[in-house]
Protein backbone atom coordinates (compact mmCIF):
# COMPACT_ATOMS: atom_id res chain seq x y z
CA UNK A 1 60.96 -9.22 -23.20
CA UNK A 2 59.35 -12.51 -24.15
CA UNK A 3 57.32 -14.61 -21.67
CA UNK A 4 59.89 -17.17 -21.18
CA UNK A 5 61.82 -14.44 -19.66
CA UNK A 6 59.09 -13.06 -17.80
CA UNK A 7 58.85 -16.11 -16.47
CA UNK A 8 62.67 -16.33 -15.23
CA UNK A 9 62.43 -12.83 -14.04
CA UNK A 10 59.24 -14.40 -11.61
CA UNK A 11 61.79 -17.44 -10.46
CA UNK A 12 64.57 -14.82 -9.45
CA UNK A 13 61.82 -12.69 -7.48
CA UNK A 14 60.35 -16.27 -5.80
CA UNK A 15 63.80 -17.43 -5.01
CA UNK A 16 64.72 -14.22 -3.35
CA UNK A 17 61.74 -13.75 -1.25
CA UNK A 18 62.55 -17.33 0.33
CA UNK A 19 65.06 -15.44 2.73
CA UNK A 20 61.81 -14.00 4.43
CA UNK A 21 59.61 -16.71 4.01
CA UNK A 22 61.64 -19.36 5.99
CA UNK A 23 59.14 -20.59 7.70
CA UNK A 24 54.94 -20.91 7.65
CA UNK A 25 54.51 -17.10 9.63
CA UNK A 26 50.66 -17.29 10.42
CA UNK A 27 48.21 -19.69 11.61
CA UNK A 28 46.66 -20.92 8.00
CA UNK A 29 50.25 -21.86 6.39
CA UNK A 30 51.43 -23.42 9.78
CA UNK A 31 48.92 -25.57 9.89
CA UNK A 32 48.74 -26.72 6.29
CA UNK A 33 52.58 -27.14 6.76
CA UNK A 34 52.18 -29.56 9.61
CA UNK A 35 49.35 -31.50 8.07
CA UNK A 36 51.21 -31.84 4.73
CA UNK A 37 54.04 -33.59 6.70
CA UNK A 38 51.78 -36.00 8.58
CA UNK A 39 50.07 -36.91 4.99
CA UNK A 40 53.69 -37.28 3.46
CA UNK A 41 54.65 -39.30 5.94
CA UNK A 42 51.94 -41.78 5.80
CA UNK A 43 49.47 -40.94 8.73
CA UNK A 44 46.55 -39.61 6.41
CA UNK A 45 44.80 -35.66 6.68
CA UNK A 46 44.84 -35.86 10.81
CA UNK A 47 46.70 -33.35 13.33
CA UNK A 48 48.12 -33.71 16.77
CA UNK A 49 47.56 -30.05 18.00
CA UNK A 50 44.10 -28.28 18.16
CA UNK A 51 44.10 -25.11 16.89
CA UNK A 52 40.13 -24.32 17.27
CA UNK A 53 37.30 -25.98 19.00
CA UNK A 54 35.66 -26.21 15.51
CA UNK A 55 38.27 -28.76 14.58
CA UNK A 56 37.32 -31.83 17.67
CA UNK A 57 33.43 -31.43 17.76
CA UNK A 58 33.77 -34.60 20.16
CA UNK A 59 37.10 -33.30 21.44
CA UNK A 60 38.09 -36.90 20.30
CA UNK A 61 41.89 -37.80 21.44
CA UNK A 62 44.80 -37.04 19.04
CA UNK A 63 45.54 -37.45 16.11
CA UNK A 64 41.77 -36.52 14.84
CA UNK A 65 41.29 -35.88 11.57
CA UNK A 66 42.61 -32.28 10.37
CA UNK A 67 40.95 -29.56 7.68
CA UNK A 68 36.98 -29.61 8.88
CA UNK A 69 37.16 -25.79 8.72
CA UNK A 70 40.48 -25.10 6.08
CA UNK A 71 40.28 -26.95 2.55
CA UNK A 72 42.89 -29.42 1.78
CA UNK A 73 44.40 -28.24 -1.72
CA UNK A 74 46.95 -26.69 -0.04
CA UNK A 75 48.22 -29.21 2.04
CA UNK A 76 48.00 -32.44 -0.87
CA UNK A 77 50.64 -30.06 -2.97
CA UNK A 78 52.86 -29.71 0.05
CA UNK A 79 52.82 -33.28 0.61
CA UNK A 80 53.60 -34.29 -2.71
CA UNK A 81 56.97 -32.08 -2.86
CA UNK A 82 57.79 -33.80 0.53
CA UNK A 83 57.38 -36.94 -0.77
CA UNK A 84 59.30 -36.10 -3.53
CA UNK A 85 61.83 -34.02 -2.12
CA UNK A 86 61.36 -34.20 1.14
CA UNK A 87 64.79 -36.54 1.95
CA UNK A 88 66.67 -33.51 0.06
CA UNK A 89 65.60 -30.42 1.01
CA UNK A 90 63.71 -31.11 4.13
CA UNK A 91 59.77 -31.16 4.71
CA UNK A 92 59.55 -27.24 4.74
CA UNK A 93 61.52 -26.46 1.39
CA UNK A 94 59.79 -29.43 -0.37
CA UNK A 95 56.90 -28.52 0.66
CA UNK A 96 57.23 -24.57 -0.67
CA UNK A 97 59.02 -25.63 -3.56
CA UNK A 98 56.21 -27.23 -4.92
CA UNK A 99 53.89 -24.26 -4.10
CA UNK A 100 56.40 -22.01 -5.57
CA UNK A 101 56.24 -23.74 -9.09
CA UNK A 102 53.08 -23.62 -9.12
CA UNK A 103 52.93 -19.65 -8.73
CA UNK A 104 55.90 -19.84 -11.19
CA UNK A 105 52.74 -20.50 -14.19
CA UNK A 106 51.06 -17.33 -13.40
CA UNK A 107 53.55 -14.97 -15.57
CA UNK A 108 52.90 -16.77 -18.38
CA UNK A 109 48.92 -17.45 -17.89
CA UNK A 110 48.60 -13.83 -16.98
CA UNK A 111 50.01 -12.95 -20.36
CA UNK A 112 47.88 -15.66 -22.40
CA UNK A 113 45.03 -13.75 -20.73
CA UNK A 114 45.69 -10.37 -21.24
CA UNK A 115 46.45 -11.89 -25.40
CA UNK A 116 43.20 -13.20 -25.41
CA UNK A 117 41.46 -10.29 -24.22
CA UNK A 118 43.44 -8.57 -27.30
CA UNK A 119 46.14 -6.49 -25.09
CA UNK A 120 49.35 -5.76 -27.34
CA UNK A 121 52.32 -8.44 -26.55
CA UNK A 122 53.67 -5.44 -24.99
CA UNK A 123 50.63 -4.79 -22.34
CA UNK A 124 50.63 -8.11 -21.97
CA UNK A 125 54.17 -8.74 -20.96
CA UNK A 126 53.27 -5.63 -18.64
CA UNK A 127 50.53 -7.75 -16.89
CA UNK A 128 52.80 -11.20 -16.80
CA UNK A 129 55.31 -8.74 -14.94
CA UNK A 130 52.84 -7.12 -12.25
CA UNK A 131 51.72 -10.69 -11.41
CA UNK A 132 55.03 -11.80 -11.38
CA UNK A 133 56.06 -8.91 -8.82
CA UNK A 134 53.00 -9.79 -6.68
CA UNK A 135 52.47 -6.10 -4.75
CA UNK A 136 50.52 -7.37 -1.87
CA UNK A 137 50.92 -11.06 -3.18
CA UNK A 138 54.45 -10.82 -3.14
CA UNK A 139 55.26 -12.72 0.12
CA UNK A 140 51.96 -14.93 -0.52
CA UNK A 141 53.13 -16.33 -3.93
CA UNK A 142 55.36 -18.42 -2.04
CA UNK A 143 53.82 -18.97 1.40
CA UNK A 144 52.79 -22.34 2.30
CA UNK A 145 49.12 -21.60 2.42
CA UNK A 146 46.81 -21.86 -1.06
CA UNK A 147 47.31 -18.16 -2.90
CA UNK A 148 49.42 -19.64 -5.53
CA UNK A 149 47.21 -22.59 -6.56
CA UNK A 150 43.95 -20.42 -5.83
CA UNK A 151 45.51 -18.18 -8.93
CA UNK A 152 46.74 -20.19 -11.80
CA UNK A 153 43.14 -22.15 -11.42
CA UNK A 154 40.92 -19.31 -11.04
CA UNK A 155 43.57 -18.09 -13.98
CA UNK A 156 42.90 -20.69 -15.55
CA UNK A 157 38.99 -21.07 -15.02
CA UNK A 158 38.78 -17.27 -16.93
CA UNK A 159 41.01 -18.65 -19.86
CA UNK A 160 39.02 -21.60 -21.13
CA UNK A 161 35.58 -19.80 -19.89
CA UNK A 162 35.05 -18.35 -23.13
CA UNK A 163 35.33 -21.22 -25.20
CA UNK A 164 33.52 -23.09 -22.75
CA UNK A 165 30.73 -20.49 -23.79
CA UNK A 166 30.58 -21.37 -27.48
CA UNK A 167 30.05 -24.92 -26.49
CA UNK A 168 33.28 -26.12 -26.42
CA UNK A 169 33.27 -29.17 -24.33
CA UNK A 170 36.94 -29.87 -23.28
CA UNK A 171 37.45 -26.31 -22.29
CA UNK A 172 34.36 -26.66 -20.49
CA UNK A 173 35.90 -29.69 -18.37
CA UNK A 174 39.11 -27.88 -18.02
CA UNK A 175 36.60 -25.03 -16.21
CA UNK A 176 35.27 -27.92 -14.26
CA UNK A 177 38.44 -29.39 -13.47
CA UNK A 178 39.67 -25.84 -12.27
CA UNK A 179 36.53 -24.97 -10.74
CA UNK A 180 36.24 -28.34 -7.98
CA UNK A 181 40.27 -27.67 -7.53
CA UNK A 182 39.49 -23.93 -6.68
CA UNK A 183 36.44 -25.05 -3.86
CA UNK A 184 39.37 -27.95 -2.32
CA UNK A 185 41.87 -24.65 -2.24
CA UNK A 186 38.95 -22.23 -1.14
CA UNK A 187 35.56 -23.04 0.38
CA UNK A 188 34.20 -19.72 -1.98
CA UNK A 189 35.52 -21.46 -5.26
CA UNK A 190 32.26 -23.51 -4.64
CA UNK A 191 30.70 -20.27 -6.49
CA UNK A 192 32.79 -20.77 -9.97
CA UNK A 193 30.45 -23.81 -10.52
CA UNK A 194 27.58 -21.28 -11.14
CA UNK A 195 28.79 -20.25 -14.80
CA UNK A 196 28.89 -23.80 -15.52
CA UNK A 197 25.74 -24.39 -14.42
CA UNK A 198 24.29 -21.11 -16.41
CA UNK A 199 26.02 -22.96 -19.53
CA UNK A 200 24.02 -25.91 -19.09
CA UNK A 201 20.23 -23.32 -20.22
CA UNK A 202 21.68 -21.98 -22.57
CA UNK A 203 21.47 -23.19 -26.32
CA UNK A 204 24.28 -24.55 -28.31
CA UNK A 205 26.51 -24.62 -24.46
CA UNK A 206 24.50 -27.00 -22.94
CA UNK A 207 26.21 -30.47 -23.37
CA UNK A 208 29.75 -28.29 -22.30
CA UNK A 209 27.95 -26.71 -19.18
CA UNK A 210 27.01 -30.57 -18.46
CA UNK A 211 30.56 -31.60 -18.79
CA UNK A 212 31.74 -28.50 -16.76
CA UNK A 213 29.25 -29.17 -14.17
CA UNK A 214 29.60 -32.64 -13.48
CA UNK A 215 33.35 -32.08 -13.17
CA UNK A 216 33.31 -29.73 -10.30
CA UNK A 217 30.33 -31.54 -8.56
CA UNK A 218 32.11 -34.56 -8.42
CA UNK A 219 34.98 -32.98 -6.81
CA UNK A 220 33.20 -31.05 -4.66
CA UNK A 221 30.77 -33.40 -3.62
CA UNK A 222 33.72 -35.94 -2.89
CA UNK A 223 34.94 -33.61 -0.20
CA UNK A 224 31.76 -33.30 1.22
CA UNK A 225 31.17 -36.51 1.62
CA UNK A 226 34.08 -36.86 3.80
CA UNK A 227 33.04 -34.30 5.84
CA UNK A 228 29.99 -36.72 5.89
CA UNK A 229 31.34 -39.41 6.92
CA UNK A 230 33.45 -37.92 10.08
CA UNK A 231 30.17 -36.02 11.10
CA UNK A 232 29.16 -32.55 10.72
CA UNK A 233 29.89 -29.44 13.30
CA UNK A 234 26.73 -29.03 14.75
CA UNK A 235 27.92 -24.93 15.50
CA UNK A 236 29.70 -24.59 12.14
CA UNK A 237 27.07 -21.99 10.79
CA UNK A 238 27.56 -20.12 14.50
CA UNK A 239 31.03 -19.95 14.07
CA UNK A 240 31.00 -19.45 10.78
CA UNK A 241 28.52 -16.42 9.90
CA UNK A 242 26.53 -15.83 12.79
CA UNK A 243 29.82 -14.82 15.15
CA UNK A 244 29.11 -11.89 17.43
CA UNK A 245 33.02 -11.42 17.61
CA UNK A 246 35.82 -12.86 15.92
CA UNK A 247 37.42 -14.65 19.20
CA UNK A 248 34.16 -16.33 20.05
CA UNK A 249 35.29 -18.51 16.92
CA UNK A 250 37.76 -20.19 19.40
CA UNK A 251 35.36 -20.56 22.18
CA UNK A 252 34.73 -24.33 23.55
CA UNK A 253 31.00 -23.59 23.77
CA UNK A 254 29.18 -22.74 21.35
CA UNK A 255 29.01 -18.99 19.85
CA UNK A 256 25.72 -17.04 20.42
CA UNK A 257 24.65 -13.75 18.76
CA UNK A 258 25.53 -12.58 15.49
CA UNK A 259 27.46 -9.73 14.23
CA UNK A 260 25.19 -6.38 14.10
CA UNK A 261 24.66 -4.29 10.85
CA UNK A 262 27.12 -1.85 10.89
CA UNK A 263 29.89 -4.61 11.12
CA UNK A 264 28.50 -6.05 7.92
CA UNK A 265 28.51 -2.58 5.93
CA UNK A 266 32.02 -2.01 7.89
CA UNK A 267 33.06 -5.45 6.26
CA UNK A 268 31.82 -3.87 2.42
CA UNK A 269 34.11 -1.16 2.94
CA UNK A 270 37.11 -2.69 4.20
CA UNK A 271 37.02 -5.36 1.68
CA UNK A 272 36.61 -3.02 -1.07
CA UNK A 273 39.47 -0.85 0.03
CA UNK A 274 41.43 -4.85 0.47
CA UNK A 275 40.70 -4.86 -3.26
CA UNK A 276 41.51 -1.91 -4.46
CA UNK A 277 45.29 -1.58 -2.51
CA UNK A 278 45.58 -5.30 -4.13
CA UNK A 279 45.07 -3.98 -7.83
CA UNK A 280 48.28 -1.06 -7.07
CA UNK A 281 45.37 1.29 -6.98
CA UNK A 282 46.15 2.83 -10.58
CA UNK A 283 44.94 -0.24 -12.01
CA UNK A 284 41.57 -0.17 -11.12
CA UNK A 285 40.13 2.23 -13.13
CA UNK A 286 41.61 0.31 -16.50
CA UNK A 287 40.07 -2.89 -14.70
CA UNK A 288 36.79 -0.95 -15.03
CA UNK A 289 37.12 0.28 -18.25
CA UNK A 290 38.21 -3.08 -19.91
CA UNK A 291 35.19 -5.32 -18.59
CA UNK A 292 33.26 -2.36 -19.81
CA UNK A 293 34.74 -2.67 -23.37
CA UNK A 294 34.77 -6.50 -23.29
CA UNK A 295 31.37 -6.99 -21.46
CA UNK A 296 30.28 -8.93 -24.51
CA UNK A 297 33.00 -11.81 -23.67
CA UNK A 298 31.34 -14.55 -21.30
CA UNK A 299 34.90 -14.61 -19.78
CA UNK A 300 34.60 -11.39 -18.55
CA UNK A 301 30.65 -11.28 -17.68
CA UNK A 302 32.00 -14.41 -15.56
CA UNK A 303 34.45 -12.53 -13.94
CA UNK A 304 32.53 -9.50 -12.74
CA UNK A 305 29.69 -11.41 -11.65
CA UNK A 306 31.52 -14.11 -9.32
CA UNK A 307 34.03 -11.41 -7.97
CA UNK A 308 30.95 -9.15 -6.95
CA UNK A 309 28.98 -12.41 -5.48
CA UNK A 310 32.51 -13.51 -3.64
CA UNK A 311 32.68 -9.56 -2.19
CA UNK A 312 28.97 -9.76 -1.47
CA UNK A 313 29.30 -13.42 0.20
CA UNK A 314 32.47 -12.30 2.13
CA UNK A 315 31.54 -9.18 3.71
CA UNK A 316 27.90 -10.01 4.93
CA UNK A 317 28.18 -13.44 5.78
CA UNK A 318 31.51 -14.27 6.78
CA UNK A 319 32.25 -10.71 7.79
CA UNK A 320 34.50 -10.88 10.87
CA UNK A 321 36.39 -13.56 8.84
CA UNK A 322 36.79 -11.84 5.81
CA UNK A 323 38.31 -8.64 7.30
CA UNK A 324 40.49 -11.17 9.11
CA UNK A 325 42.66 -12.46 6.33
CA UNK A 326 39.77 -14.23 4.34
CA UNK A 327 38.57 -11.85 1.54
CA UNK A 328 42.35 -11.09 0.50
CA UNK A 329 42.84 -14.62 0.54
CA UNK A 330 39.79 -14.84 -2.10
CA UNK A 331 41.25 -12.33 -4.29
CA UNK A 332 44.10 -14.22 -5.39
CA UNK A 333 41.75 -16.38 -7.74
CA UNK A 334 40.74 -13.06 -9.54
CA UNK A 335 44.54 -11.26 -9.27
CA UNK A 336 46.07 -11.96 -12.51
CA UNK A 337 42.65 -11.77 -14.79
CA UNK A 338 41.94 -8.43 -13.30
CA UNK A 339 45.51 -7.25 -14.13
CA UNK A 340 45.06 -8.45 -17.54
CA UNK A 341 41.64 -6.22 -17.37
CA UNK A 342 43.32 -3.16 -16.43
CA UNK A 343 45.75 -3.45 -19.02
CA UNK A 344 43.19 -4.07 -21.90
CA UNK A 345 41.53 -1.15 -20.55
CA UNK A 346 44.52 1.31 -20.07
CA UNK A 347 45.56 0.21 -23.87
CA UNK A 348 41.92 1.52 -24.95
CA UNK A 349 41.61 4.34 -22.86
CA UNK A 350 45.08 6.15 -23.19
CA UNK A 351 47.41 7.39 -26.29
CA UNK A 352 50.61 5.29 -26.78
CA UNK A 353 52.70 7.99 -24.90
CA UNK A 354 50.63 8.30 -21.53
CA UNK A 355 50.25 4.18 -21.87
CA UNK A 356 54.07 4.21 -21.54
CA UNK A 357 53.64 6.20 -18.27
CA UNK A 358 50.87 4.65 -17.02
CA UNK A 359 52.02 1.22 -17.88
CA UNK A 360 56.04 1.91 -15.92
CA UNK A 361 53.98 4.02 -13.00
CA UNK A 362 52.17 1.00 -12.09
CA UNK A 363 55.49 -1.14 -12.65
CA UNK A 364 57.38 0.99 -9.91
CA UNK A 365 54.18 1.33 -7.68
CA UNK A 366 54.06 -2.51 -7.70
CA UNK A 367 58.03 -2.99 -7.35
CA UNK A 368 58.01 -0.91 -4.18
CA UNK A 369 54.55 -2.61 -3.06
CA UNK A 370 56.02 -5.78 -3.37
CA UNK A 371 58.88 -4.88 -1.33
CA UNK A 372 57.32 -3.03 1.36
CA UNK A 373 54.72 -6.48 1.38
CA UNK A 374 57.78 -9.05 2.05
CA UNK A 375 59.08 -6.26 4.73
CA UNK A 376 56.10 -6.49 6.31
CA UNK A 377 55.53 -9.79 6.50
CA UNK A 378 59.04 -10.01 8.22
CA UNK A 379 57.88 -7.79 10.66
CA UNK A 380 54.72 -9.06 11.82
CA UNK A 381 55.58 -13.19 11.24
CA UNK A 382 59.48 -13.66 11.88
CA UNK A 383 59.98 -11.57 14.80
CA UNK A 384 57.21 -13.48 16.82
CA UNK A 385 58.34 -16.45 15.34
CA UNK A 386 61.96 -15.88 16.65
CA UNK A 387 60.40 -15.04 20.16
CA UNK A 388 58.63 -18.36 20.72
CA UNK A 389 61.75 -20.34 19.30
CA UNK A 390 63.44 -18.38 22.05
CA UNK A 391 60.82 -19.23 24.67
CA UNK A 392 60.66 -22.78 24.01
CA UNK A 393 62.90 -23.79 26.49
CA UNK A 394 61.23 -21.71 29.29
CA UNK A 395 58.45 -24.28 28.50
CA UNK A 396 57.83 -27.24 30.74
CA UNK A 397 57.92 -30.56 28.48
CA UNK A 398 54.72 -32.41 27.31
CA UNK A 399 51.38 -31.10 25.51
CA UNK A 400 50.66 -27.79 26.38
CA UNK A 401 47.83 -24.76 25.28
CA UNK A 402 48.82 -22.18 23.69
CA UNK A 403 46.77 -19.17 21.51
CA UNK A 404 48.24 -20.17 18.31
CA UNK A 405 48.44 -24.51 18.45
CA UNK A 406 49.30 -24.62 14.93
CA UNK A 407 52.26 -22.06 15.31
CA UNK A 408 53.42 -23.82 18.54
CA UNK A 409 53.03 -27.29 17.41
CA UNK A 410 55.70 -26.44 14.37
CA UNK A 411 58.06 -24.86 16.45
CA UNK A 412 57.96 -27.28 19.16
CA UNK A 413 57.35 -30.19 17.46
CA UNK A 414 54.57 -31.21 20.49
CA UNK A 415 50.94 -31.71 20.97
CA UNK A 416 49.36 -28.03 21.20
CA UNK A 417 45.98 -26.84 22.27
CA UNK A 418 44.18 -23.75 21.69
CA UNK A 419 43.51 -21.71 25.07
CA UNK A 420 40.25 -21.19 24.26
CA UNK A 421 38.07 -17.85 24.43
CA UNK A 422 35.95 -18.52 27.10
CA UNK A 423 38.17 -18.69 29.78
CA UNK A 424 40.28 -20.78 31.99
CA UNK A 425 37.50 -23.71 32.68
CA UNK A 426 37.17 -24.08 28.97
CA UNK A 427 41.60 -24.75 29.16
CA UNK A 428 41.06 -26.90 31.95
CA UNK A 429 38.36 -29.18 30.41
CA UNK A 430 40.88 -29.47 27.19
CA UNK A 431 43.62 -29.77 29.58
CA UNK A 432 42.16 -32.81 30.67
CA UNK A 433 41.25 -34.60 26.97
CA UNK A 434 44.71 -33.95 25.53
CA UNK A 435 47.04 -34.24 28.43
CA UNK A 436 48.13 -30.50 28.50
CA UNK A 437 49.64 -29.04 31.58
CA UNK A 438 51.49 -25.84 31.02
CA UNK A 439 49.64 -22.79 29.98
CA UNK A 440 51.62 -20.47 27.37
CA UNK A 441 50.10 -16.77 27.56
CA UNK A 442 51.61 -14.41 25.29
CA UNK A 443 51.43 -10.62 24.98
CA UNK A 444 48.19 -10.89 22.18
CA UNK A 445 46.34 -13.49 24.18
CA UNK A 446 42.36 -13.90 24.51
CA UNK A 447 40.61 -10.98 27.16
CA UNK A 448 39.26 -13.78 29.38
CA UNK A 449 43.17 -14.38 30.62
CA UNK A 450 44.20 -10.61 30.85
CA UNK A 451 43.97 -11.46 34.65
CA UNK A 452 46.49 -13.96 34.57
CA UNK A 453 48.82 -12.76 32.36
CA UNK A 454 51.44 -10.42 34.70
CA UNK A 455 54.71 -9.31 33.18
CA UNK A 456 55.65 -9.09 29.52
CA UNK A 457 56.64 -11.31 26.75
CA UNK A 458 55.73 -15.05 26.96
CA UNK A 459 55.15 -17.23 30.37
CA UNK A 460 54.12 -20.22 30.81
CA UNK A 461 52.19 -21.02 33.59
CA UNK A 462 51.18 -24.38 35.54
CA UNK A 463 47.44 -25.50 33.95
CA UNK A 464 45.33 -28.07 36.25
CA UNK A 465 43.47 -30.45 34.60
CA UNK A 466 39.16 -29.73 34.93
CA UNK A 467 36.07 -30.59 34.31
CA UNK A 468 34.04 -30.57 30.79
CA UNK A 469 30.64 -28.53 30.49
C-alpha cells in the first residue's frame, strides 16, 4: 500500500469520525471554536463569555481580549477555513475542515520518519497507518482544539532535526519555524527551542542553531509581547503551578496553597500510564528499543530528552492540569515520531515472521482503540451537549453564569460567565460586571453551590447582582 493511499485511507477515517465530532465537545475546542469565529468575522482574538477568572484580571466589560491562558494556533487555522469557507459550509465545518487537513499530513510525515530512521517501506507504511487510525487520537485528529497542528509540527521539528545537526541551515529554520508554531499551539512547545539553542555550542552547527533559534524566538517572543502589552495576570503562577486543587483555578480570588507531594508523584504515574495507553501499549517496548539503537541520531537524542523534560515539566509543575487533559494534549507533538520509533525497533528486535504478528497485533489493537476512543467521546461530550441544547429554553434570556461559559456561550449564542469556585458572592460580584442574571447549575457543578442545587438535571435559578471583594 503506497503512502498516497495511506493517506486516502486517513481521509475516509477523518470523514467518518465527523458524525461524532459535530460539534466542539469540551471546554478547550469550544472556546477556540468561538474565538475563531469572532477573528473570522473581523472583531480581532477577544470573547464575549468568561470562561475563568484568569481570562479578565480587571474583570474589564465584554468583549476583552481572549487566549491569556490557551495559545492561539488553534484558533488562527479555524479562522482561516471560515474565512474561506465559512459562507459554504458554515463556521463549524470550515473551521474543522481546515484542522482536519492539516491532520490529513501526518500519514505521510509519519512514514518519511519512520524511512529516515531506516524502517522497511513496509514498517513504515505500518506507522503512517497507526497514526492515521489515531487509537486515543482518533476523535482528537479532528477536534477543533490544536492535536492535529501540535503533530505534523512537532512531526515535523524531528524530521529536519537531524540535518539541522550537521549544520544544515534551512532545515535548521524549518525546526525554528516548527518550533515557535508548536509554543503558539502549546505553551510546552516553548521547550523545542532548547535543541536549537544546544546547536548554536556546538562546532560546525552553530550558524544553523543561530538560524533555528532566532526563528522560534521571534515567534515566541511576538506572543509574549502581546501578552505584554494587555498586562500580565498577577496570579497566573498561583493558578498555574502552585494550585492546591484543580477548581481553585476558577476561583475569583486568588488561589492559595500549592499542591502537596504525593499529588506531584501521583501526577508521574498517571501521566506515564497517559503515555503508555497512547502508544497501544505493545508499542512501547519497540519505542524503547529503537531510540536505544538510534541513540547516535540527534533526532532521536532530541526526542527522548524533550519528551522526558515535557513529562517532568507536566507532572510536577502543572500537575493538577496535566492529569486534567493537559499532558495527553502534549503528547500529540511526540505521537507519530514515537510510532515511527517503535517500528524501527520492532523491525530490529523481531524475525520477519513474529514482525508480521507484532506489526497486525498492534494494527487491530489500534483499530479497536480508535473506535472505542470516538465511542467515548460520544458518550462523555454529545450527550451533555444534547442536554443543554435541550435546556436552553428553560433559560431566562440575557447573559447568564454557567460552569462551562465557553460550552454555553456556543450553544446559546449569549454572553456566559463562569460560576466561579468560591461561591455565590464571587457570581454575584461577576453578575454585576457582565450583566448576568440567571444562574445555570448543572449536575457536575462547583462544591461551594451543592447547597443550592435541589433536584436533578439542569436549573436555572434567579442570580442578584453583588458586590466585588
Amino acid at each position: 500500500m503506497p503512502p498516497l493511499l495511506v493517506t486516502l485511507a486517513g481521509l475516509a477515517l477523518r470523514l467518518a469520525s465527523l458524525v461524532v465530532i459535530a460539534q466542539p465537545g469540551y471546554t478547550d475546542a469550544y472556546y477556540y471554536a468561538t474565538t475563531a469565529a469572532r477573528l473570522a468575522h473581523g472583531e480581532g482574538l477577544t470573547a464575549d463569555f468568561l470562561w475563568a477568572p484568569l481570562d479578565a484580571p480587571t474583570l474589564a466589560p465584554f468583549p476583552i481580549p481572549s487566549h491569556r491562558f490557551w495559545m492561539p494556533l488553534a484558533t488562527v487555522v479555524q479562522a482561516a477555513g471560515i474565512v474561506v469557507l465559512g459562507p459554504l459550509l458554515g463556521d463549524f465545518r470550515a473551521g474543522q475542515l481546515a484542522l482536519v487537513l492539516a491532520s490529513l499530513a501526518l500519514p505521510p510525515v509519519s512514514y518519511a520518519l519512520a524511512r529516515t530512521l531506516g524502517a522497511s517501506d513496509r514498517a513504515a507504511i505500518v506507522a503512517a497507518l497507526l497514526v492515521a487510525l489515531g487509537g486515543l487520537f482518533a476523535p482528537a485528529w479532528p477536534s477543533l482544539d490544536g492535536f492535529g497542528l501540535a503533530a505534523l509540527l512537532g512531526s515535523l521539528f524531528f524530521l529536519a532535526f537531524d540535518r539541522a545537526a550537521r549544520g544544515d541551515v534551512r532545515a535548521a529554520a524549518l525546526c525554528g519555524l516548527c518550533a515557535g508554531l508548536l509554543y503558539l499551539a502549546r505553551a510546552e512547545g516553548a521547550l523545542f527551542g532548547v535543541p536549537l539553542l544546544a546547536l548554536v555550542g556546538r562546532r560546525g552547527a552553530r550558524r544553523a542553531g543561530l538560524a533555528g533559534s532566532a526563528i522560534a524566538l521571534a515567534i515566541g517572543l511576538a506572543w509574549l509581547a502581546r501578552g505584554a502589552l494587555l498586562g500580565a495576570s498577577p496570579d497566573l503562577l498561583a493558578r498555574g503551578i502552585l494550585l492546591p486543587r484543580y477548581d481553585a483555578f476558577f476561583s475569583l480570588t486568588s488561589p492559595t496553597g500549592s499542591v502537596d507531594l504525593w499529588a506531584r508523584l501521583g501526577a508521574l504515574l498517571t501521566n506515564a500510564s497517559t503515555a503508555l495507553v497512547a502508544l497501544f501499549v505493545l508499542l512501547a517496548p519497540g519505542t524503547v528499543l529503537g531510540a536505544r539503537a538510534l541513540w547516535s541520531r540527534a533526532d532521536v537524542r532530541a526526542f527522548v530528552w524533550l519528551a522526558l523534560g515535557v513529562y517532568l515539566a507536566e507532572s510536577l509543575l502543572f500537575t493538577l492540569h496535566s492529569t486534567r487533559g493537559s499532558y495527553f494534549h502534549s503528547l500529540a507533538a511526540f505521537f507519530p515520531f514515537a510510532v515511527a520509533l517503535a517500528v524501527v525497533g520492532t523491525e530490529r528486535l523481531l524475525a520477519a515472521r513474529l514482525r508480521r504478528v507484532a506489526f497486525a497485533g498492534a494494527l487491530a489493537l489500534a483499530a479497536v482503540m480508535s473506535v472505542g476512543a470516538l465511542l467515548a467521546w460520544d458518550e462523555s461530550f454529545n450527550v451533555p451537549y444534547r442536554a443543554r441544547a435541550a435546556a436552553l429554553g428553560s433559560i431566562p434570556s440575557g447573559p447568564f453564569s454557567a460552569i462551562d461559559a465557553a460550552a454555553w456561550r456556543w450553544i446559546s449564542g449569549r454572553s456566559v460567565v463562569v460560576t466561579p469556585s468560591d461561591g455565590l458572592a464571587s457570581a454575584r460580584c461577576l453578575a454585576t460586571r457582565y450583566g448576568a442574571r440567571t444562574l445555570v447549575l448543572e449536575p457536575v457543578h462547583f462544591a461551594a453551590y451543592e447547597a443550592l442545587y435541589q433536584g436533578s438535571g439542569i436549573i436555572a435559578l434567579p442570580l442578584e447582582p453583588g458586590p466585588c471583594p
